[in-house]
C-alpha atoms as a PDB file:
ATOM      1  CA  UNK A   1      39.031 -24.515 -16.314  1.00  0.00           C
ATOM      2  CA  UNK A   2      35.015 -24.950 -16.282  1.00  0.00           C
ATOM      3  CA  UNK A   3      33.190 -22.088 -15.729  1.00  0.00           C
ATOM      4  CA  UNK A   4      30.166 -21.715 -12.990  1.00  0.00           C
ATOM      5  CA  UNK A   5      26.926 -20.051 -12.366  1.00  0.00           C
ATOM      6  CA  UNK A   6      25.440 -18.601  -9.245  1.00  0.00           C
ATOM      7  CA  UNK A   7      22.489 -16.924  -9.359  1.00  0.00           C
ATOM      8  CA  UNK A   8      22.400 -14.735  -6.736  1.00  0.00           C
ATOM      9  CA  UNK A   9      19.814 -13.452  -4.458  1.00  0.00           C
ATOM     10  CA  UNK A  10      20.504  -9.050  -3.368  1.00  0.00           C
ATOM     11  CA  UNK A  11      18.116  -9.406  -0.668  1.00  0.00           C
ATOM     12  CA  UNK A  12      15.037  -6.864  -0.184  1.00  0.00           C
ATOM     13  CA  UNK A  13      16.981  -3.851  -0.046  1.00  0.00           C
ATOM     14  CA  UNK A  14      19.247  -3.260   2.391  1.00  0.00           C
ATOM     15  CA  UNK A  15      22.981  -4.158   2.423  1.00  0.00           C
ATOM     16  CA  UNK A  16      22.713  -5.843   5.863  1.00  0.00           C
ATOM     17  CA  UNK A  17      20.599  -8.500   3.991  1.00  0.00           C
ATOM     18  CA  UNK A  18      23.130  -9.817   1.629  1.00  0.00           C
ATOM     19  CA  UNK A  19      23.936 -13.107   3.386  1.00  0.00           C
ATOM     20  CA  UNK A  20      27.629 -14.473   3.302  1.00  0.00           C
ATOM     21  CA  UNK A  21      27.254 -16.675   0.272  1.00  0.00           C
ATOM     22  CA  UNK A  22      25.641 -14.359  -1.869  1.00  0.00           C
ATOM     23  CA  UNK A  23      28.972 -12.271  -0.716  1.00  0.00           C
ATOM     24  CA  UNK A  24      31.089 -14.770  -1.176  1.00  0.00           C
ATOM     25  CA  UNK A  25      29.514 -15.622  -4.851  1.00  0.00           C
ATOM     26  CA  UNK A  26      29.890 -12.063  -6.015  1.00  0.00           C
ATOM     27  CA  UNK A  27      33.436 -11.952  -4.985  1.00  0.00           C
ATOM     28  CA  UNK A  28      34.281 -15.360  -7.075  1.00  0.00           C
ATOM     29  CA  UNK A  29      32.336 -14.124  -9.872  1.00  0.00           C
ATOM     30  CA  UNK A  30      34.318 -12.788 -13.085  1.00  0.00           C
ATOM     31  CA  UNK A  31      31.411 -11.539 -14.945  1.00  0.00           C
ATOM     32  CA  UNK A  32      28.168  -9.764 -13.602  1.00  0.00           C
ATOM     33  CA  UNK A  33      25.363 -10.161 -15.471  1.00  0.00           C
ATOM     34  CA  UNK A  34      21.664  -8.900 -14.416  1.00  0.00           C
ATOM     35  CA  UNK A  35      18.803  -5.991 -14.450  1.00  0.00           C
ATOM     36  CA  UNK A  36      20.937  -2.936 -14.820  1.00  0.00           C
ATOM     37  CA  UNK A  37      19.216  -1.664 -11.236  1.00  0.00           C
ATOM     38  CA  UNK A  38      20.533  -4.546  -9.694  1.00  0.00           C
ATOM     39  CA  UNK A  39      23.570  -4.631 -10.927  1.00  0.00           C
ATOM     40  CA  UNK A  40      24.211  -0.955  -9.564  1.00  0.00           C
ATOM     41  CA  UNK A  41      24.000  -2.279  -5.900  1.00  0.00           C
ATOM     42  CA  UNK A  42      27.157  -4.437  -6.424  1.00  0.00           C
ATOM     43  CA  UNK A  43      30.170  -2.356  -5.875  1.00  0.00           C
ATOM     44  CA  UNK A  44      32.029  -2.685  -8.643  1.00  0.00           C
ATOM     45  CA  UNK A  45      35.224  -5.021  -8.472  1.00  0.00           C
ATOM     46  CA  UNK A  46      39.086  -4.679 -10.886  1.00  0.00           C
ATOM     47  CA  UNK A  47      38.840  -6.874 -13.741  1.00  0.00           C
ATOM     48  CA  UNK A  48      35.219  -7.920 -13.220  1.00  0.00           C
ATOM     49  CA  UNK A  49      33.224  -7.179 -16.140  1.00  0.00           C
ATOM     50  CA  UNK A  50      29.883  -6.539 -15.950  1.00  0.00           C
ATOM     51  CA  UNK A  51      26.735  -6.860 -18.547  1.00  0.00           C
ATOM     52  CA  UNK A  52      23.426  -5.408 -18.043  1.00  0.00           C
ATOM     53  CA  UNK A  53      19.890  -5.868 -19.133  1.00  0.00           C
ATOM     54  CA  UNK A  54      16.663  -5.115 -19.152  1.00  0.00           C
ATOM     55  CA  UNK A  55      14.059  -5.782 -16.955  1.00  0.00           C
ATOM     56  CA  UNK A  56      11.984  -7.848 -19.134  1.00  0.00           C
ATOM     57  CA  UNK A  57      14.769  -9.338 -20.781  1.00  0.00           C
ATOM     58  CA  UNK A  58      14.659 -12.579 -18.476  1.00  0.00           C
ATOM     59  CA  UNK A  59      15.153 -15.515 -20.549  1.00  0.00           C
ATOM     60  CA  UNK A  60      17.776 -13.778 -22.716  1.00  0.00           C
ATOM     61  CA  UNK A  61      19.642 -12.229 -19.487  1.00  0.00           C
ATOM     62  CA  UNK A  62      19.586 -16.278 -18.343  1.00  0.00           C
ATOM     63  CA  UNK A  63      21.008 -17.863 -21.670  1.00  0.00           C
ATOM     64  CA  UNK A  64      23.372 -14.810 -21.684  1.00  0.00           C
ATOM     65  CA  UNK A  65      24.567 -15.605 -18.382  1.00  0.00           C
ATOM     66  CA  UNK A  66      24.923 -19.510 -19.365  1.00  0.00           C
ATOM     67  CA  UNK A  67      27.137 -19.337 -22.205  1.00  0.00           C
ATOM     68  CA  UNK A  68      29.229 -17.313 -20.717  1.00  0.00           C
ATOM     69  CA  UNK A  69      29.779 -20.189 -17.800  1.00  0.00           C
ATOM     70  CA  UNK A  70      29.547 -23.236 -20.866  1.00  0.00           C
ATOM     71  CA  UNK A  71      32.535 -20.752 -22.409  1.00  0.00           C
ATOM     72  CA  UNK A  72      34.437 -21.062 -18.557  1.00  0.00           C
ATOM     73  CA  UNK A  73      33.591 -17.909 -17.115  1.00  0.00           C
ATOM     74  CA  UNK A  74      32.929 -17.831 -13.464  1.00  0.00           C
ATOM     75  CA  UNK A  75      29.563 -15.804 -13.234  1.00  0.00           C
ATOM     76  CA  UNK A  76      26.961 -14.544 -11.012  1.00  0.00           C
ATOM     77  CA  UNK A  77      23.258 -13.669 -12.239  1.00  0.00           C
ATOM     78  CA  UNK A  78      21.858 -11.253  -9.227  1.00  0.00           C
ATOM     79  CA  UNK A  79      18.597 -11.009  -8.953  1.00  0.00           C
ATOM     80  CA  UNK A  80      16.835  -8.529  -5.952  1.00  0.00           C
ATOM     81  CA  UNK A  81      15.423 -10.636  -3.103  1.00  0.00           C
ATOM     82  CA  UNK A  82      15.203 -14.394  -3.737  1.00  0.00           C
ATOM     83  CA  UNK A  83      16.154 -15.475  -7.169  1.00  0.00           C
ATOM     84  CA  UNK A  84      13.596 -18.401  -6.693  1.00  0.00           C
ATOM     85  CA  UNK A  85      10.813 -16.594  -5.996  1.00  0.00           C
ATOM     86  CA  UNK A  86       9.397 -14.475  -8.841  1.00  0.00           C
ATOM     87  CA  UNK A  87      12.926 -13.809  -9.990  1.00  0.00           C
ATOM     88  CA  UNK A  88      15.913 -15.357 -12.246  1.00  0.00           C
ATOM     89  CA  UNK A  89      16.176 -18.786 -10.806  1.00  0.00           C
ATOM     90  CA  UNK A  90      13.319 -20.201 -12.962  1.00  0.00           C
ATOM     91  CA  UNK A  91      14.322 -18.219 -16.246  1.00  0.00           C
ATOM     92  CA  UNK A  92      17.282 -19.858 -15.213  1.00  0.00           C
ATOM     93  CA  UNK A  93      16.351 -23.562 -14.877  1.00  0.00           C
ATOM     94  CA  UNK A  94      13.720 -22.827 -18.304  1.00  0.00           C
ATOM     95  CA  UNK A  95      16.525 -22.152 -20.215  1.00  0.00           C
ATOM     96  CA  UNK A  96      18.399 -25.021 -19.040  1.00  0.00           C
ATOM     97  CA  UNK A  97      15.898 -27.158 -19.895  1.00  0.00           C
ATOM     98  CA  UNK A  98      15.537 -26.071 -23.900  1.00  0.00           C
ATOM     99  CA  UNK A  99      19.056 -24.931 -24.041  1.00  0.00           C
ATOM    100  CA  UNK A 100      22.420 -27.350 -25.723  1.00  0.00           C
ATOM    101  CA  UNK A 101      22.667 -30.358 -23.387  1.00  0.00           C
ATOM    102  CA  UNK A 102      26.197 -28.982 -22.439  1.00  0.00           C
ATOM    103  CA  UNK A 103      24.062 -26.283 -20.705  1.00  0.00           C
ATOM    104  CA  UNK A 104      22.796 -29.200 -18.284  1.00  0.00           C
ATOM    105  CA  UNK A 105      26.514 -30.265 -16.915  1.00  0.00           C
ATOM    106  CA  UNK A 106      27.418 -26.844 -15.597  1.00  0.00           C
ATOM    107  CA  UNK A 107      27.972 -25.894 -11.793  1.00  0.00           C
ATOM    108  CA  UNK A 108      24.905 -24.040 -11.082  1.00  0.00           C
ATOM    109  CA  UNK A 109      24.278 -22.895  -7.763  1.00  0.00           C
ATOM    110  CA  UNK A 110      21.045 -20.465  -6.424  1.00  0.00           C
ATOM    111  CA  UNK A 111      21.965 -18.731  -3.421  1.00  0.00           C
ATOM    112  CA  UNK A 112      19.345 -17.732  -1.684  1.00  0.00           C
ATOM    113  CA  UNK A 113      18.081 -13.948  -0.656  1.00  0.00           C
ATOM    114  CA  UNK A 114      15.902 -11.762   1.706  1.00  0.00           C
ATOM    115  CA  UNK A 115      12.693 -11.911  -0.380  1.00  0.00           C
ATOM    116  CA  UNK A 116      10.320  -8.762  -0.143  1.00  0.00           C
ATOM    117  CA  UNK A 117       7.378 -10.157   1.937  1.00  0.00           C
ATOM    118  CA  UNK A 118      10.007 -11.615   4.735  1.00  0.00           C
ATOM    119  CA  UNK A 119      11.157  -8.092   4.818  1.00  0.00           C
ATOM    120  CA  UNK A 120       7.947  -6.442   4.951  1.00  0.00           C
ATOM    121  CA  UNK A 121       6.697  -8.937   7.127  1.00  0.00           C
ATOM    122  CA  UNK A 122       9.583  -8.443   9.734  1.00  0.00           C
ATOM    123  CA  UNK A 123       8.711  -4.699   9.413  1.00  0.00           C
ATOM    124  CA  UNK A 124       5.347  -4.713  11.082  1.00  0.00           C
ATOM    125  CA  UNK A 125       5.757  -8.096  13.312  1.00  0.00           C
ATOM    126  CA  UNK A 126       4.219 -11.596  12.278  1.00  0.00           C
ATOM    127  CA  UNK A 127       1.450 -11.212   9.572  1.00  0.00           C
ATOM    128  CA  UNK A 128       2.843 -14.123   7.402  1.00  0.00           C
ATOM    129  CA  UNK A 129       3.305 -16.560  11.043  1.00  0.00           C
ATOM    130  CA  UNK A 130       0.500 -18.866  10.396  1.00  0.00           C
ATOM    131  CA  UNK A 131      -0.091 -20.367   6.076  1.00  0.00           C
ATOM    132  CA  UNK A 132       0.122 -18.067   3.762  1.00  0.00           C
ATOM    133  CA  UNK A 133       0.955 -18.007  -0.319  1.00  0.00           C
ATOM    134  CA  UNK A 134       2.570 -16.279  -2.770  1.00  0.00           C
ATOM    135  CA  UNK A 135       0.839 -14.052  -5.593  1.00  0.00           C
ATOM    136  CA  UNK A 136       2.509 -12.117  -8.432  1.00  0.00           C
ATOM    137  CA  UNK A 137      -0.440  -9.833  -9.545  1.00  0.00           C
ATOM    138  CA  UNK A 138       1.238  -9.142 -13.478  1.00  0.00           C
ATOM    139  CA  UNK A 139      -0.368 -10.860 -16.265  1.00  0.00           C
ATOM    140  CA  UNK A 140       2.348 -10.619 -18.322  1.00  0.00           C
ATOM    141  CA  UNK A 141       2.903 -14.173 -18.247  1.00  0.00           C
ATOM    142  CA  UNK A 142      -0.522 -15.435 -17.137  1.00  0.00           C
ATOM    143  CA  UNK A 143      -4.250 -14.373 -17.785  1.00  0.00           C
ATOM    144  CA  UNK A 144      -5.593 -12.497 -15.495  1.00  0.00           C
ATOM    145  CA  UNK A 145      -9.011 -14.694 -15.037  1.00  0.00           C
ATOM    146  CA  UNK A 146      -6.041 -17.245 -13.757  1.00  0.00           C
ATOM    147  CA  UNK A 147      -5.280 -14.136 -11.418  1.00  0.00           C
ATOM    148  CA  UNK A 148      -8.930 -13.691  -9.860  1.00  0.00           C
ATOM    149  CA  UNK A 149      -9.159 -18.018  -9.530  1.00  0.00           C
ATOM    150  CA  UNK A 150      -5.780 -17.881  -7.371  1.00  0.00           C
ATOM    151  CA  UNK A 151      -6.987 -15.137  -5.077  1.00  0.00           C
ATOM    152  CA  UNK A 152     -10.486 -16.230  -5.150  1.00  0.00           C
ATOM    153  CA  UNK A 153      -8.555 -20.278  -3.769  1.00  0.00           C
ATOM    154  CA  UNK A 154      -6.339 -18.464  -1.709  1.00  0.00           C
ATOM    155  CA  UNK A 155      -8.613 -15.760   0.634  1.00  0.00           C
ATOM    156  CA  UNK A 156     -11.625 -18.385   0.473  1.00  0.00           C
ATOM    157  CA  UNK A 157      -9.383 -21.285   2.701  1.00  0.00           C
ATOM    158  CA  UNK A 158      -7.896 -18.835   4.729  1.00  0.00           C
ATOM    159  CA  UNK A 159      -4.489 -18.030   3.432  1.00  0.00           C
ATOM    160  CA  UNK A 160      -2.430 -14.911   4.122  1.00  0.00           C
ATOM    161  CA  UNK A 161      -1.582 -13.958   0.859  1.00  0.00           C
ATOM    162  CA  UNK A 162       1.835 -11.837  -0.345  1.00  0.00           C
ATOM    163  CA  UNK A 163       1.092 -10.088  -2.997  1.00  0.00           C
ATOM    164  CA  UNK A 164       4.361  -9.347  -5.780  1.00  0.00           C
ATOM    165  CA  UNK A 165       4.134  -6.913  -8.932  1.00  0.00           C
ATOM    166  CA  UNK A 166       0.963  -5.385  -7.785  1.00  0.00           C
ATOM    167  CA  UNK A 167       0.993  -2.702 -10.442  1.00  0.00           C
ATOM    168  CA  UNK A 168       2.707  -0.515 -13.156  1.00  0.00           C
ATOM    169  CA  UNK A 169       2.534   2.095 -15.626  1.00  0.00           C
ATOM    170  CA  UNK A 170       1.645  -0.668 -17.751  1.00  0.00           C
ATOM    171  CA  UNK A 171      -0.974  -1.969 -15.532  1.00  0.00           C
ATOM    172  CA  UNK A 172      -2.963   0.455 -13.920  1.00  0.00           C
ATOM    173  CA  UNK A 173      -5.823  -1.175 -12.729  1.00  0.00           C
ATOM    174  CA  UNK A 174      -5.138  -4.508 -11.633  1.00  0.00           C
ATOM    175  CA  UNK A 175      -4.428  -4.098  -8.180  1.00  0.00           C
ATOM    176  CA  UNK A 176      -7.635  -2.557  -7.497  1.00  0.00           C
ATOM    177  CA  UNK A 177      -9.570  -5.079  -9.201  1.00  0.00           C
ATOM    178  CA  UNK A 178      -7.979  -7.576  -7.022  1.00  0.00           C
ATOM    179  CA  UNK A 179      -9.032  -5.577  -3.482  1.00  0.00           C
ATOM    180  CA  UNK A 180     -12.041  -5.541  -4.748  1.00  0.00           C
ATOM    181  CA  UNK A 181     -11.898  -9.581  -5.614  1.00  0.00           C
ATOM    182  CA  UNK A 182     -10.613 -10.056  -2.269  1.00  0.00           C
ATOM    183  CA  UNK A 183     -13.342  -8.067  -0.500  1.00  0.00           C
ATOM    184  CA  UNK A 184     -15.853 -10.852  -1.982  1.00  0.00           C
ATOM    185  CA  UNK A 185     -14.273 -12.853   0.899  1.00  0.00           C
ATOM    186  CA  UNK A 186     -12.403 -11.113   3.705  1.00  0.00           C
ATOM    187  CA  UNK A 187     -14.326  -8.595   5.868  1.00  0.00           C
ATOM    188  CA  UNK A 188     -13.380  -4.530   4.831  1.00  0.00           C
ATOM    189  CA  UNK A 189     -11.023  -4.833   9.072  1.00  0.00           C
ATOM    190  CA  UNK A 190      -9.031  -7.684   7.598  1.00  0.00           C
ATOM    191  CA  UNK A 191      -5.221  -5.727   7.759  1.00  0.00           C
ATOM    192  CA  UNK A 192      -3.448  -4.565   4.600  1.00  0.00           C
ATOM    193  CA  UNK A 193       0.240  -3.939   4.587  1.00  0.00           C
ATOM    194  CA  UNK A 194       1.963  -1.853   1.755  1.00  0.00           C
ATOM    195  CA  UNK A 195       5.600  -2.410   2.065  1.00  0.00           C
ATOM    196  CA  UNK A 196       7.269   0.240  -0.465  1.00  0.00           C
ATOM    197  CA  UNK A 197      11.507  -0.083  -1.227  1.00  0.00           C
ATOM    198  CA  UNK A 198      12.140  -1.657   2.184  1.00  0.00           C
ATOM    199  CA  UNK A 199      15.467  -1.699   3.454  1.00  0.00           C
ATOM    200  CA  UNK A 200      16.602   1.473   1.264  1.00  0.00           C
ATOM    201  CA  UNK A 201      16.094   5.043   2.105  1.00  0.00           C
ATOM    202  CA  UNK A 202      12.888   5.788   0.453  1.00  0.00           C
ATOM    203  CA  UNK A 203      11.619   2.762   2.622  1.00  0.00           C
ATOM    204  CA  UNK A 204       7.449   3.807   3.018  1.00  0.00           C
ATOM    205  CA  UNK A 205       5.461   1.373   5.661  1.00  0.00           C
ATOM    206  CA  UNK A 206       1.406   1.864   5.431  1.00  0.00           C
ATOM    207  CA  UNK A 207      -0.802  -0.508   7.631  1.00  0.00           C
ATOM    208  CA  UNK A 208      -4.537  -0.385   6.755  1.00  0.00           C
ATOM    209  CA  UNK A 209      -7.170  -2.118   6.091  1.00  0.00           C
ATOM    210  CA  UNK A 210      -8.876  -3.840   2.899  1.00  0.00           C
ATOM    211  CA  UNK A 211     -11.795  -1.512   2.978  1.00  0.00           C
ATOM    212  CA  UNK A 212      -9.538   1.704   3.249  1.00  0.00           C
ATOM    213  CA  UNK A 213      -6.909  -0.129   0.828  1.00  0.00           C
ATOM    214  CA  UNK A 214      -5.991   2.526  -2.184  1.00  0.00           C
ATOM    215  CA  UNK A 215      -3.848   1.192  -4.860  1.00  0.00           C
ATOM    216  CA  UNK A 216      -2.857   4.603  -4.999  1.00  0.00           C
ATOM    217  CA  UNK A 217      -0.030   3.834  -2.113  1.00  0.00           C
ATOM    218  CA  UNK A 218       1.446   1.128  -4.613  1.00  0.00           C
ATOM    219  CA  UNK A 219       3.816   0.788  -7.520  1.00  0.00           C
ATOM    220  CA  UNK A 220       6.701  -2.086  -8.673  1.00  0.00           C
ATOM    221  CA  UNK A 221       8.680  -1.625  -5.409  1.00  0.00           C
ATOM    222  CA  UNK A 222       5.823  -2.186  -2.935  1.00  0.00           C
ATOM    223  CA  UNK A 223       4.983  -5.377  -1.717  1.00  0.00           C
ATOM    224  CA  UNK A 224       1.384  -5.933  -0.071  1.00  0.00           C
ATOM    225  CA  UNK A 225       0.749  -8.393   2.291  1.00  0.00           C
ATOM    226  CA  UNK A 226      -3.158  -9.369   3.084  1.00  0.00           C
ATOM    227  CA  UNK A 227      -3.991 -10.732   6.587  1.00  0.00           C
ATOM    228  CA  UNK A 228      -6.572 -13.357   6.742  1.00  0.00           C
ATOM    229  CA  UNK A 229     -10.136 -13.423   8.826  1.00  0.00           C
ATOM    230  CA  UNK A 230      -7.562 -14.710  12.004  1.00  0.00           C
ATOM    231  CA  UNK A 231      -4.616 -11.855  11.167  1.00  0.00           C
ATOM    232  CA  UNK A 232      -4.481  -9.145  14.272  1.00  0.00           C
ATOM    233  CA  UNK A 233      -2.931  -5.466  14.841  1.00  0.00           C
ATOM    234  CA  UNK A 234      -2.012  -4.444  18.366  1.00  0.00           C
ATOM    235  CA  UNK A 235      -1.968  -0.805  18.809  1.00  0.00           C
ATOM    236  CA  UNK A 236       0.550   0.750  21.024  1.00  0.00           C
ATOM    237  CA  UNK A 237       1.187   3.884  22.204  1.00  0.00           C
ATOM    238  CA  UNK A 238       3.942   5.401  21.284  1.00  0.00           C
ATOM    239  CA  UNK A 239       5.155   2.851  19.252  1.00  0.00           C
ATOM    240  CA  UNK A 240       4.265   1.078  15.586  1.00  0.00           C
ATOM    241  CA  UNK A 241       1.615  -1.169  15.207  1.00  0.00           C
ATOM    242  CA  UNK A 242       1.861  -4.914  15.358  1.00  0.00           C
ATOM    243  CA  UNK A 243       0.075  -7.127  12.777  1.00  0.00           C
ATOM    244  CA  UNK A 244       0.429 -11.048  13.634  1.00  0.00           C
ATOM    245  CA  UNK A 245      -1.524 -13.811  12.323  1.00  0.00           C
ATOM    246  CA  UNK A 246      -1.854 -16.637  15.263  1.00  0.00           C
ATOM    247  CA  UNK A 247      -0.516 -19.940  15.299  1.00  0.00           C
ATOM    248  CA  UNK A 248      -2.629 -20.827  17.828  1.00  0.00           C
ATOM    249  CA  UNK A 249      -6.617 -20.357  18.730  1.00  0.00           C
ATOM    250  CA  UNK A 250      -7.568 -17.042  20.093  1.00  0.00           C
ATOM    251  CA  UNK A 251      -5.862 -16.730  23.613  1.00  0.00           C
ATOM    252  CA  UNK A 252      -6.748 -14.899  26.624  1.00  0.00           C
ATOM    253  CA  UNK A 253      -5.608 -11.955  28.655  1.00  0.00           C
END
């Protein structure tokens, strides 16, 4: 019998965001492979075996995963959020590519998750509802003047930006250096949104702005999202803030 692989997307946090097919795909699976932290939020299943890794270990964690499939096994990869967006789908796919040809005829399937800056974003409202991109902020695997070009492209046309791995103990200082790229552009009102472990119980919502921004209220399970010159809050009383970026022109009362 040929074996499989699904890599499989946990969602931002909360159980309620683990679609059906990522269910379904964990259920099938005979071997669990993945970060041991996300590993511990799949309940563990009788004569499922399970192998975790470290969090840098990506392209090893990915070739692990494949030979056991090429051997037969039926195996899931999880991955928190999305595994396509800054996550195991594209360790996946890179390994593929310089891996044995066998590697290239095996079922592989990405099933798709809850990424962090959907979940943040459905938090506080509509701040990603008009263009907006994607920024990891780690120059682990990039330099960082490649960093400062992307943010400098992305806040001068306008973009929303999403903003992944904004720091560690490892990297101290790049998220502040980046507010204070971004301030080049966007006026000190433009909204800031730190989304910290949304969807668990230490869940932490902050809703500022890029003047009053302190990478202080930031670490690797926050996710910041950065309005653009057109993004709006609504206060109301009462009740949490709303942050929206318009589709449309400004409208009327």
């Amino acid at each position: 019998m040929s074996g499989r692989l699904a890599v499989v997307g946990l969602g931002a946090g909360s159980a309620g965001w683990v679609t059906p097919d990522a269910s379904a795909a964990l259920t099938e699976a005979e071997a669990l492979y993945g970060y041991a932290g996300y590993l511990d939020r799949v309940p563990p299943r009788p004569g499922q075996s399970r192998h975790p890794s470290d969090n840098r270990e990506e392209v090893a964690r990915a070739r692990a995963a494949l030979e056991a499939a090429a051997a037969g096994v039926k195996v899931a990869l999880v991955t928190a959020g999305d595994p396509g967006v800054f996550a195991m789908a594209a360790a996946v796919c890179e390994a593929i590519e310089h891996g044995p040809a066998s590697w290239r005829a095996l079922d592989v399937a990405m099933v798709p998750g809850v990424t962090a800056m959907l979940a943040v974003a459905a938090r506080v409202g509509a701040p990603l509802g008009h263009d907006f991109c994607a920024l990891s902020l780690s120059d682990n695997l990039k330099p960082w003047d490649t960093i400062e070009r992307r943010l400098d492209a992305a806040a001068g046309a306008g973009f929303v930006l999403a903003l992944y791995n904004p720091l560690s103990r490892a990297r101290p200082w790049q998220l502040g250096a980046a507010f204070e790229r971004l301030r080049r552009h966007l006026a000190g009102s433009t909204p800031v949104v730190f989304g910290r472990a949304i969807g668990r119980a230490d869940e932490r919502l902050i809703v500022t702005t890029l003047a009053e921004a302190d990478p202080a209220n930031a670490d690797m399970s926050t996710l910041i999202i950065v309005g653009s010159a057109t993004t709006r809050v609504i206060t109301r009383d009462g009740l949490a803030s709303l942050v929206y970026t318009p589709r449309t022109g400004e409208l009327g009362p």
